[in-house]
N, C-alpha and C. Protein backbone atom coordinates (compact mmCIF):
# COMPACT_ATOMS: atom_id res chain seq x y z
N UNK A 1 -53.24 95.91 86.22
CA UNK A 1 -53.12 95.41 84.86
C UNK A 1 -51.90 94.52 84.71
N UNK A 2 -51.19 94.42 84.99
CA UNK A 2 -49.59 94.47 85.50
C UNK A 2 -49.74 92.61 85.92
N UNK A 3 -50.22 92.61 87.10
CA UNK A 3 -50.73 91.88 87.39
C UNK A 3 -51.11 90.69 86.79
N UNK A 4 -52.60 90.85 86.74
CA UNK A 4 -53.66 90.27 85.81
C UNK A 4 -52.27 89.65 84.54
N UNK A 5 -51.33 90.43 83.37
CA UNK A 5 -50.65 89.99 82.69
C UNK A 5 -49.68 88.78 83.15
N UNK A 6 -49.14 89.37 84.44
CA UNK A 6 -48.02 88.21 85.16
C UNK A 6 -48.46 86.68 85.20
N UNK A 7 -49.94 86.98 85.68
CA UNK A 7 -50.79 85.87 86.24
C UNK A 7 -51.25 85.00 84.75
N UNK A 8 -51.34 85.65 83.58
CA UNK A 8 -51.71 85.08 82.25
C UNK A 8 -50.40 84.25 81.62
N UNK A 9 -49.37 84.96 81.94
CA UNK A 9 -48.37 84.81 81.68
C UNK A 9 -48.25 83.24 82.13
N UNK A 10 -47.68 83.56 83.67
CA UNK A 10 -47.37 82.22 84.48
C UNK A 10 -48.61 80.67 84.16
N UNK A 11 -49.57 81.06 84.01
CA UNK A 11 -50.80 80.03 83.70
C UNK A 11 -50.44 79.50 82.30
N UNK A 12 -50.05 80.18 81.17
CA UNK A 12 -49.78 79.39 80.01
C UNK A 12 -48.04 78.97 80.39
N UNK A 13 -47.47 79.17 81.10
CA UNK A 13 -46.77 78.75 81.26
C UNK A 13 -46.86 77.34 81.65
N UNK A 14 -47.61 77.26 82.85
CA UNK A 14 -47.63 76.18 83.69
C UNK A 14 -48.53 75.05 82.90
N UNK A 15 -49.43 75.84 82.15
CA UNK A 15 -50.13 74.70 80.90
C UNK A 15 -48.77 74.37 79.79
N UNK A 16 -48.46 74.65 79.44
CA UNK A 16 -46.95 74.54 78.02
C UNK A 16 -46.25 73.33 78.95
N UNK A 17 -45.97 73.93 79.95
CA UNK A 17 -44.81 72.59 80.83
C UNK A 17 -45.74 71.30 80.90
N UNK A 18 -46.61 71.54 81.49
CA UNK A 18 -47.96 70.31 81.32
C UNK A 18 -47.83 69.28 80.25
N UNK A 19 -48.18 69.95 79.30
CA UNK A 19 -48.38 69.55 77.68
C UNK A 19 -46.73 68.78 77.41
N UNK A 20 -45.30 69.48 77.39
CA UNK A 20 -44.50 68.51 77.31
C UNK A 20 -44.30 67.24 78.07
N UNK A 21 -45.32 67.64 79.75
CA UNK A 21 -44.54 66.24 80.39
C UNK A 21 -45.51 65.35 80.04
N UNK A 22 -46.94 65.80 79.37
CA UNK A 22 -47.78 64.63 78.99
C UNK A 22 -47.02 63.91 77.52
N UNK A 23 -46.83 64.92 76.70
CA UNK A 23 -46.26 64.39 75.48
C UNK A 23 -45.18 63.35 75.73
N UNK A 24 -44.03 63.64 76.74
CA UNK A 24 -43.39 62.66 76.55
C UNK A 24 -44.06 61.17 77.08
N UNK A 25 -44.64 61.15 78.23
CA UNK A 25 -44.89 59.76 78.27
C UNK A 25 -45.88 59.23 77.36
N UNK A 26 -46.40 60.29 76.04
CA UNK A 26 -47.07 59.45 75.21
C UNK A 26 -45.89 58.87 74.30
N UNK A 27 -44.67 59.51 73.75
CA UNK A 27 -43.74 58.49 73.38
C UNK A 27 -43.49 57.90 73.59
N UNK A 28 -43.35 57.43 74.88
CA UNK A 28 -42.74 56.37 75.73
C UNK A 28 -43.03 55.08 75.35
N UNK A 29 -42.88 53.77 74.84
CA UNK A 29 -43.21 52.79 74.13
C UNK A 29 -43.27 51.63 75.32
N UNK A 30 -42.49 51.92 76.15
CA UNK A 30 -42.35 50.81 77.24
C UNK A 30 -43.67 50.45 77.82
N UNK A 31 -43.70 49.09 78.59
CA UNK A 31 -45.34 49.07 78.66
C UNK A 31 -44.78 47.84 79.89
N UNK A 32 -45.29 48.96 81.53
CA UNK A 32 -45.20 48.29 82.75
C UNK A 32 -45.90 47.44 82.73
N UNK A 33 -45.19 46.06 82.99
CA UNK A 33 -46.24 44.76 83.40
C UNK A 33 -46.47 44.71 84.71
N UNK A 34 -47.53 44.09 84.91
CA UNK A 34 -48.07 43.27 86.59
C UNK A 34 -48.09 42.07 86.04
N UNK A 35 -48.63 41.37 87.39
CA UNK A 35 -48.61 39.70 87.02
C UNK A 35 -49.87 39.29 85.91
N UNK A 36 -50.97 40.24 86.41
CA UNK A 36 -52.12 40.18 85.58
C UNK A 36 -51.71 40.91 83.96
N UNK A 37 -51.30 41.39 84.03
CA UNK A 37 -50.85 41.76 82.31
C UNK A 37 -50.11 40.74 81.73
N UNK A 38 -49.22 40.24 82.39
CA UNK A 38 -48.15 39.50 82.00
C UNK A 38 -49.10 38.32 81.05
N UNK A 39 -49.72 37.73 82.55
CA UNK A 39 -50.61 36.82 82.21
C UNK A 39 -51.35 36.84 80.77
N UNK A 40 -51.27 37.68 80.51
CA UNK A 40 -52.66 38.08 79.20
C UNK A 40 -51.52 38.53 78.53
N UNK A 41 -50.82 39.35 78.17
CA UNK A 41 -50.14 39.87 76.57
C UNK A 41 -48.74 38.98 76.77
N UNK A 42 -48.21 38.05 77.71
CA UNK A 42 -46.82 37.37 77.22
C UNK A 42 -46.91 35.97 77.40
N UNK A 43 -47.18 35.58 78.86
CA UNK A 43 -47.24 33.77 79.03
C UNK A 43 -48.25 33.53 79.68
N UNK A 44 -49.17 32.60 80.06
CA UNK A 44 -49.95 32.04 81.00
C UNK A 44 -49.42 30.94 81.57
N UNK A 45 -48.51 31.19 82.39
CA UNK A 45 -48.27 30.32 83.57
C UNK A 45 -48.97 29.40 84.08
N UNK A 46 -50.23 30.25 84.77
CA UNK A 46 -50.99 29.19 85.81
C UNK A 46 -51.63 28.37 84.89
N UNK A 47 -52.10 29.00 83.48
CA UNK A 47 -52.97 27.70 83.13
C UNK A 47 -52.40 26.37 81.94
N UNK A 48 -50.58 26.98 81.82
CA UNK A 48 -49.78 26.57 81.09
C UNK A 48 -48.30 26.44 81.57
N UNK A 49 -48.73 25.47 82.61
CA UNK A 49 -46.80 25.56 83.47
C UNK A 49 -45.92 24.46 83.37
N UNK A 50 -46.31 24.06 82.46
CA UNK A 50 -44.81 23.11 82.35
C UNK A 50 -44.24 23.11 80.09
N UNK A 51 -45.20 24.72 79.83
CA UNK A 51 -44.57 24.81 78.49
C UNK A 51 -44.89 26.40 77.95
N UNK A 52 -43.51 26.67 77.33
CA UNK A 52 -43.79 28.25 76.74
C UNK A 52 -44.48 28.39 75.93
N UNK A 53 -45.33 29.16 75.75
CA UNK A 53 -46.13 29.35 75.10
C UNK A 53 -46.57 31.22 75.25
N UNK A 54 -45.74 31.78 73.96
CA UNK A 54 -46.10 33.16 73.61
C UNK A 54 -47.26 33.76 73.20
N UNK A 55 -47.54 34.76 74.12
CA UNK A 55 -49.16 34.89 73.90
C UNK A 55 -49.41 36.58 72.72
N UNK A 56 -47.93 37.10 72.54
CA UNK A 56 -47.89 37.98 71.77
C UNK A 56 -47.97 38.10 70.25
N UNK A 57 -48.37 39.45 69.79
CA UNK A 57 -48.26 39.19 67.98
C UNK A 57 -47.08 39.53 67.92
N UNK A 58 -45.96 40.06 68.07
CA UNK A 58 -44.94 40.50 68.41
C UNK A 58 -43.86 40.08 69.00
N UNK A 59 -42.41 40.11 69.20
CA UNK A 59 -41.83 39.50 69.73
C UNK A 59 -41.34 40.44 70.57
N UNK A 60 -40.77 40.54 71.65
CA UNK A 60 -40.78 41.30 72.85
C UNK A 60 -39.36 41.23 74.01
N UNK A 61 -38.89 42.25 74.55
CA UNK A 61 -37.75 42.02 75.19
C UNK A 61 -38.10 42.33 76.66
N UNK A 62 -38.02 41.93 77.71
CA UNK A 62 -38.57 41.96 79.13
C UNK A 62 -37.41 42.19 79.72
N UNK A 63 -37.66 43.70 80.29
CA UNK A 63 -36.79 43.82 81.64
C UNK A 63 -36.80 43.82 83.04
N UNK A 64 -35.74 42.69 83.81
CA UNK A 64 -37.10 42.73 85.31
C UNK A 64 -35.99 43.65 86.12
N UNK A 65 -36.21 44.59 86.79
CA UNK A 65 -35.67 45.29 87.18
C UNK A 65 -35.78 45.87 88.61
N UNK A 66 -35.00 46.63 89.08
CA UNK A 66 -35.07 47.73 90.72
C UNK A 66 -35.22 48.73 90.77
N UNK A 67 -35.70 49.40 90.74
CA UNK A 67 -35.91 50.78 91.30
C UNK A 67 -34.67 51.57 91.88
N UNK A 68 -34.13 50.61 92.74
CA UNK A 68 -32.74 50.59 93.64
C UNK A 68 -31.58 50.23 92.88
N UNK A 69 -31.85 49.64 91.80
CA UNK A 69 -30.82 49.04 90.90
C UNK A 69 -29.84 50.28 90.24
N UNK A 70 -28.60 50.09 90.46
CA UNK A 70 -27.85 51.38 89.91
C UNK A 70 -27.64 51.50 88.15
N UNK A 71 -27.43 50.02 87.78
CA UNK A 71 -26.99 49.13 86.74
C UNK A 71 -28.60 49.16 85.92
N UNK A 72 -29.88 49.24 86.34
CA UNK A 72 -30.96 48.98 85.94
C UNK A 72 -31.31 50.58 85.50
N UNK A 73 -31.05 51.65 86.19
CA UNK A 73 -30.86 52.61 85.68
C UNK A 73 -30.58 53.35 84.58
N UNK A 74 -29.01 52.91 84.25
CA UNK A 74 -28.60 53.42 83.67
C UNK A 74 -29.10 52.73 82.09
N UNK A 75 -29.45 51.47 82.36
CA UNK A 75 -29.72 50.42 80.80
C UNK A 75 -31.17 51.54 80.60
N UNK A 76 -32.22 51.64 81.60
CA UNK A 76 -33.44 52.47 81.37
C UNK A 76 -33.61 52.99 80.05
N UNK A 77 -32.59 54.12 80.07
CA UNK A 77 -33.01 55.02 78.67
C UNK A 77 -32.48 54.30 77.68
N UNK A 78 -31.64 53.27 77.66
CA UNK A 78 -31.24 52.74 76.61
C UNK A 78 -32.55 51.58 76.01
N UNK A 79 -33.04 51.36 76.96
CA UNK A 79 -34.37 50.58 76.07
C UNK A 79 -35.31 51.94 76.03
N UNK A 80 -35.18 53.03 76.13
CA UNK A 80 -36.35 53.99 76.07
C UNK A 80 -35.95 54.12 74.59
N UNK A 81 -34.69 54.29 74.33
CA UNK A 81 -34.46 54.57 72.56
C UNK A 81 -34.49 53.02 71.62
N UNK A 82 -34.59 52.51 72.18
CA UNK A 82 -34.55 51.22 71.41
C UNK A 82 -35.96 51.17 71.56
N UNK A 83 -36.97 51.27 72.40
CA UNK A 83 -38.54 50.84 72.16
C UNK A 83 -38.75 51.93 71.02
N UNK A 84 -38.33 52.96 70.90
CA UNK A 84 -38.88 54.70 70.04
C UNK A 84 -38.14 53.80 68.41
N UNK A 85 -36.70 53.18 68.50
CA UNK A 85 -36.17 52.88 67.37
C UNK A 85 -37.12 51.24 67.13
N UNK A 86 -37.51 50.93 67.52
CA UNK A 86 -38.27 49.52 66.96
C UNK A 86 -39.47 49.29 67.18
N UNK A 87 -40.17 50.23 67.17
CA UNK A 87 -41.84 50.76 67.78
C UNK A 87 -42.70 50.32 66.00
N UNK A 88 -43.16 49.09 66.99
CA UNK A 88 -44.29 48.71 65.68
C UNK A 88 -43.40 47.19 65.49
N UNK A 89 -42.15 47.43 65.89
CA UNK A 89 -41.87 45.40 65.93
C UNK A 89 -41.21 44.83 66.73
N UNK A 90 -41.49 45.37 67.86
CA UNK A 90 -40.77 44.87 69.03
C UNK A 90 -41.97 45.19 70.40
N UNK A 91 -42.18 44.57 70.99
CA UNK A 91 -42.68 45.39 72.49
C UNK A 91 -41.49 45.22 73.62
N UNK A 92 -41.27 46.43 74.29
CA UNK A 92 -40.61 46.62 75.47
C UNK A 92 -41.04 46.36 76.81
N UNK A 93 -40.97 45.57 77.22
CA UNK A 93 -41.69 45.15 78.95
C UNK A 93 -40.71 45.93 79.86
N UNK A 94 -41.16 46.22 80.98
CA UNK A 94 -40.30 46.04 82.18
C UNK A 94 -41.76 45.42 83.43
N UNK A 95 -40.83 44.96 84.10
CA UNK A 95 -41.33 44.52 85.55
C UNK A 95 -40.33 45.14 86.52
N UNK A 96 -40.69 45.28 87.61
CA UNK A 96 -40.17 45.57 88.77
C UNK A 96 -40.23 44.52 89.99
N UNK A 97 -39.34 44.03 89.87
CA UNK A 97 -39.18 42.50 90.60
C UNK A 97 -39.90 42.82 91.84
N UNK A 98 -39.42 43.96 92.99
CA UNK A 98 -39.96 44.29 94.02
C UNK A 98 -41.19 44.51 94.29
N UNK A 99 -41.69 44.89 93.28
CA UNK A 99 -43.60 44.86 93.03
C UNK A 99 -44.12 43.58 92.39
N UNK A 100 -43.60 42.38 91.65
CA UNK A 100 -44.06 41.49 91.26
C UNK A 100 -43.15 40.39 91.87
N UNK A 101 -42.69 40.21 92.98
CA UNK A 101 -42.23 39.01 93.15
C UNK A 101 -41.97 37.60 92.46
N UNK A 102 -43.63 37.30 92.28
CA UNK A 102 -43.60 36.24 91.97
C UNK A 102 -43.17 35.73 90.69
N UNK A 103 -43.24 36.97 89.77
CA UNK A 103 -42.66 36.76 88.30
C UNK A 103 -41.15 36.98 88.12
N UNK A 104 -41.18 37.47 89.48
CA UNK A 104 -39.46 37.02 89.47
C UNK A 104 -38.63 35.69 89.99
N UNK A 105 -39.66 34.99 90.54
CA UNK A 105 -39.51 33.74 90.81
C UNK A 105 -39.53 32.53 89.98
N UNK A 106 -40.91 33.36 89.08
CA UNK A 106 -41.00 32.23 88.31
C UNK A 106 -39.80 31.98 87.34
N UNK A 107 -39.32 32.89 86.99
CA UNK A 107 -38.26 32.76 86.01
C UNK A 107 -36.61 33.56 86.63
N UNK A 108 -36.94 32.81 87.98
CA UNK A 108 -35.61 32.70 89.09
C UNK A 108 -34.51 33.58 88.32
N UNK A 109 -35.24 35.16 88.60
CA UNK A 109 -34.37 36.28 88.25
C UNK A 109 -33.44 35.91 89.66
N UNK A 110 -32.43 36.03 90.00
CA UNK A 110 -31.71 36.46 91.22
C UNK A 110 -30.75 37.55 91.15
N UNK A 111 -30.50 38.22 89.97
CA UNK A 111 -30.01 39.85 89.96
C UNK A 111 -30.61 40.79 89.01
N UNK A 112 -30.20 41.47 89.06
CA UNK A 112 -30.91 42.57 88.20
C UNK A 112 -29.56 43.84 87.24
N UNK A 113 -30.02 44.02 86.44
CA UNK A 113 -31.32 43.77 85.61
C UNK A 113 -31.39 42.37 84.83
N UNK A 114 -31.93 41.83 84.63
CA UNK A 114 -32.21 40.32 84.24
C UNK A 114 -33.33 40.53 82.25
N UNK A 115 -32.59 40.55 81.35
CA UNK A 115 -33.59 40.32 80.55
C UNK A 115 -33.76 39.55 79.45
N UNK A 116 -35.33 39.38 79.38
CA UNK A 116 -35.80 37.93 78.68
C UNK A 116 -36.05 38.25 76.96
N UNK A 117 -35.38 37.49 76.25
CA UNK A 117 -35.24 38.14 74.83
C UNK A 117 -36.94 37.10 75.15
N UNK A 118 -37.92 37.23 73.99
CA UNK A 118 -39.09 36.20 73.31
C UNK A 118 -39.14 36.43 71.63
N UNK A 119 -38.68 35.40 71.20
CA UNK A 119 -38.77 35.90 69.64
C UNK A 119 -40.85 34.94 69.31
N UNK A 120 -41.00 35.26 67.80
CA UNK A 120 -42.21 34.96 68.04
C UNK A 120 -41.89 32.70 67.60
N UNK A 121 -42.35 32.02 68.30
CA UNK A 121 -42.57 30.77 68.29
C UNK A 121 -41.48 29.96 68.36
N UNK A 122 -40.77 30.29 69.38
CA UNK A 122 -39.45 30.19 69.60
C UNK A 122 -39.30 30.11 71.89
N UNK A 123 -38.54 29.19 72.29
CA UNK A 123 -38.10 29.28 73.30
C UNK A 123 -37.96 31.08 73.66
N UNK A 124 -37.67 31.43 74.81
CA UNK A 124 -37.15 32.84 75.29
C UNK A 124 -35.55 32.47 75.50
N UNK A 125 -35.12 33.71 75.28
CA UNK A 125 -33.49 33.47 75.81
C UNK A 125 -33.23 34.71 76.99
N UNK A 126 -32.52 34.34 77.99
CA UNK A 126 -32.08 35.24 79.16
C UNK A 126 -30.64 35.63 79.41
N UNK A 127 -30.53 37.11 79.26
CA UNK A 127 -29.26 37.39 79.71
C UNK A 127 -29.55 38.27 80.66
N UNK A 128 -28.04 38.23 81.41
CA UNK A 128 -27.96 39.13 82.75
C UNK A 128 -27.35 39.64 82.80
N UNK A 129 -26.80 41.36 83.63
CA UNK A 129 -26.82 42.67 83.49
C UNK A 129 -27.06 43.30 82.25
N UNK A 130 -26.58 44.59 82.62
CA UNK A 130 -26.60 45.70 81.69
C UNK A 130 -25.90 45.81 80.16
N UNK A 131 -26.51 45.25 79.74
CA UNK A 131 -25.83 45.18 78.22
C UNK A 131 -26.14 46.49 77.39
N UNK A 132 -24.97 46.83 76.69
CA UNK A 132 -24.45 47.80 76.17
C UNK A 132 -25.66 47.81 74.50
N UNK A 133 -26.10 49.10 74.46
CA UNK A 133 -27.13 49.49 73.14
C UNK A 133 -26.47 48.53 71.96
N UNK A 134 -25.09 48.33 71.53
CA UNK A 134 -25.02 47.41 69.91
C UNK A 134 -25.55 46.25 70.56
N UNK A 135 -25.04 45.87 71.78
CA UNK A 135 -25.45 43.98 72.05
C UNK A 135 -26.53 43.93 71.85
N UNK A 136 -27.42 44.58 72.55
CA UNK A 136 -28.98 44.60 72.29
C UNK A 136 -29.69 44.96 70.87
N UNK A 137 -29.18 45.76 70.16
CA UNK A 137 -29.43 45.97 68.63
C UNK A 137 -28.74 44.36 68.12
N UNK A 138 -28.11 44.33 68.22
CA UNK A 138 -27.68 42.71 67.57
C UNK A 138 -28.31 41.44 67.50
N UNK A 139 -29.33 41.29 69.40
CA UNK A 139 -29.88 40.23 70.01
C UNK A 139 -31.06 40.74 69.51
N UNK A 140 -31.71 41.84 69.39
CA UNK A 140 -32.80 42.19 68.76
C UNK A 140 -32.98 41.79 67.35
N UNK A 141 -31.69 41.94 66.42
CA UNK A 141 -32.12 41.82 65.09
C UNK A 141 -31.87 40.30 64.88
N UNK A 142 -31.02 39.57 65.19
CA UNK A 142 -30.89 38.28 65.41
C UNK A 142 -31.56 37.16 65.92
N UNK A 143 -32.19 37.31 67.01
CA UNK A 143 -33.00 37.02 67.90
C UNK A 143 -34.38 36.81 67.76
N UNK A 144 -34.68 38.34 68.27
CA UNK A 144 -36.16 38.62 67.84
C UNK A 144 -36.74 38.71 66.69
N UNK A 145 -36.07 39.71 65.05
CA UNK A 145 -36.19 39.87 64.02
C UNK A 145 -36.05 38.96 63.05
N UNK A 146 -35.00 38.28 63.27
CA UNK A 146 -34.78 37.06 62.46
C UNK A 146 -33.88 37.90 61.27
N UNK A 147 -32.96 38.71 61.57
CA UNK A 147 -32.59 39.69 60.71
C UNK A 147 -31.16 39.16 59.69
């Protein structure tokens, strides 16, 4: 009997832990690009390469980033609270330069983290490293918001 309880026990357990680690990545606002996404929710390059042209309803902040990156790291959770604090008028990108090369070429990232403000009908603007949560609340409301 003893048993049988331990075993009921440990099973809703192991369902409960489940359930939080699904919940969180449904908060999660960030939204991994490939080249093929990119293509479709931010620019079309190949069939539009010599002019920007925003393909979003939204205006959007792109981070191209490393895996390996120490500096790319640590900015991470700081756009995890900034996508949760501006969710519904902002979209959060990241790329991973090492998996998309070529979109790191195209827009000749050469360090990381590298990121691309896009306000809506407007040039993109690029800054590089790790900028601190007010800079980015600032370039966000300024920038992107028109605040």
């Amino acid at each position: 009997m003893k048993t049988k309880h331990i075993i009921s026990i440990l099973i809703a357990l192991c369902l409960s832990i489940q359930l939080l680690y699904a919940e969180g990545d449904a908060k999660s606002h960030i939204i991994h690009l490939t080249k093929e996404t990119f293509l479709t929710k931010v620019m079309n390059y190949k069939s539009n390469p010599n002019e920007w042209k925003y393909l979003g309803d939204k205006p959007c902040l792109i981070d191209f980033y490393a895996t390996w990156c120490g500096p790319c790291k640590r900015l991470s959770p700081v756009l995890e609270e900034l996508a949760n604090e501006y969710d519904g008028e902002i979209y959060i990108y990241k790329i991973d330069i090492d998996q998309e090369r070529e979109l790191a070429q195209v827009f000749q990232v050469s360090s990381v983290p590298t990121l691309l403000f896009c306000p809506l009908g407007e040039n993109p603007q690029m800054a590089k490293g790790a900028l601190p949560k007010e800079t980015l609340c600032d370039i966000i409301e300024k920038v992107l918001l028109k605040k």
